[in-house]
C-alpha atoms as a PDB file:
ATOM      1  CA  UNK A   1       0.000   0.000   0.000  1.00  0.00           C
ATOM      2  CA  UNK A   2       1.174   3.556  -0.594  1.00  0.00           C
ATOM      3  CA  UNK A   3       1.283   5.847   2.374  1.00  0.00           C
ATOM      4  CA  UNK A   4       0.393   9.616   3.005  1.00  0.00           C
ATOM      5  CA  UNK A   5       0.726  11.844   5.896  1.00  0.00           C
ATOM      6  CA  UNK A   6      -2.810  12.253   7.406  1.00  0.00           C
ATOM      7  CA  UNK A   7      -3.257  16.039   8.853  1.00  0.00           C
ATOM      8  CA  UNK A   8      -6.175  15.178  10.780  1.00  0.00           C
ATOM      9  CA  UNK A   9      -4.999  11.643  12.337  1.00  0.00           C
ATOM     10  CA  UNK A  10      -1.148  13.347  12.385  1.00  0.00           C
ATOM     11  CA  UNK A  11       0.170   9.913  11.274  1.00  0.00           C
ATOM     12  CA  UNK A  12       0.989   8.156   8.159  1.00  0.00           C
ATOM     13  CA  UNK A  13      -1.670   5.902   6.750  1.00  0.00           C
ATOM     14  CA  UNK A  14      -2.471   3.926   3.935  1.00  0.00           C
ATOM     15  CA  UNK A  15      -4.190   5.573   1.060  1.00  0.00           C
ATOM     16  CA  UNK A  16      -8.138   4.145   0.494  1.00  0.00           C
ATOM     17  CA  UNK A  17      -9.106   4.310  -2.903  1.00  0.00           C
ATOM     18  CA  UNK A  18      -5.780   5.767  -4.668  1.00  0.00           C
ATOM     19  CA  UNK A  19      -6.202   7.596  -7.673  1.00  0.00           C
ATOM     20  CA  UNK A  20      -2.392   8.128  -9.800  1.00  0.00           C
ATOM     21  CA  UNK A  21      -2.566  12.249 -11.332  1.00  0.00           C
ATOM     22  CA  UNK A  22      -0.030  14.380 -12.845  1.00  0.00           C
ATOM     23  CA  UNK A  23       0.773  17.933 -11.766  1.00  0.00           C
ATOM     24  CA  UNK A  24       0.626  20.681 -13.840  1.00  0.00           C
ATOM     25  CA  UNK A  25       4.092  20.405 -14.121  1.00  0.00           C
ATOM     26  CA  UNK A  26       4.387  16.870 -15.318  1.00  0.00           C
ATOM     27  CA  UNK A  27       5.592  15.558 -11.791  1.00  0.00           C
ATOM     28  CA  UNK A  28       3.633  12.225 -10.885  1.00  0.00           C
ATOM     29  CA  UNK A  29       0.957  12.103  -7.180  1.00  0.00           C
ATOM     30  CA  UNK A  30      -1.180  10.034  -5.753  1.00  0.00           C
ATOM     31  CA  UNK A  31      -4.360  11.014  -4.304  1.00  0.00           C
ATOM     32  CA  UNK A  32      -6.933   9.287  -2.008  1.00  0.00           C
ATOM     33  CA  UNK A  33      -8.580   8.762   1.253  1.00  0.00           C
ATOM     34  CA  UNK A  34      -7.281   8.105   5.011  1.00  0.00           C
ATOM     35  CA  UNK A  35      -7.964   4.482   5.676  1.00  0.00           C
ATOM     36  CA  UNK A  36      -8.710   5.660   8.995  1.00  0.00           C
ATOM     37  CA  UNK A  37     -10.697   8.834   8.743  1.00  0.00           C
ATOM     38  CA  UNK A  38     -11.557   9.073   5.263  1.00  0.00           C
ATOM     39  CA  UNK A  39     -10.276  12.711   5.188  1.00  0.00           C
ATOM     40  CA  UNK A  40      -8.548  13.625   1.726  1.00  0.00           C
ATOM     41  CA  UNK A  41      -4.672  12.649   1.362  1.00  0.00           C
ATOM     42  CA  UNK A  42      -1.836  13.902  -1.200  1.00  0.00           C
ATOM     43  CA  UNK A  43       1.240  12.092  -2.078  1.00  0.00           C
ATOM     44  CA  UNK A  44       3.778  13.631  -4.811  1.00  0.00           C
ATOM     45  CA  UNK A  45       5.855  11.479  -6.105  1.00  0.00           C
ATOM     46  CA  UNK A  46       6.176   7.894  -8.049  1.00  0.00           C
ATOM     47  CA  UNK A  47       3.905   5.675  -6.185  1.00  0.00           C
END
């Protein structure tokens, strides 16, 4: 699983429901869902 830092649980957790998008500037992310809280989670880089 690919993990994110979760603002609201202040931990890393595993991303629910990862989606891969590119940045305007061509850089790869990965965003998702907090397995635990389902709050809305951010990665850059190759996932």
């Amino acid at each position: 699983m690919i993990k994110a830092y979760c603002f609201k649980c202040k931990e890393k957790v595993d991303i629910k429901d990862s989606e891969r998008v590119t940045l305007n500037n061509g850089r790869p992310a990965t965003k998702g869902l907090c397995n635990n809280c389902s709050t809305k989670v951010f990665r850059i880089g190759k996932a």
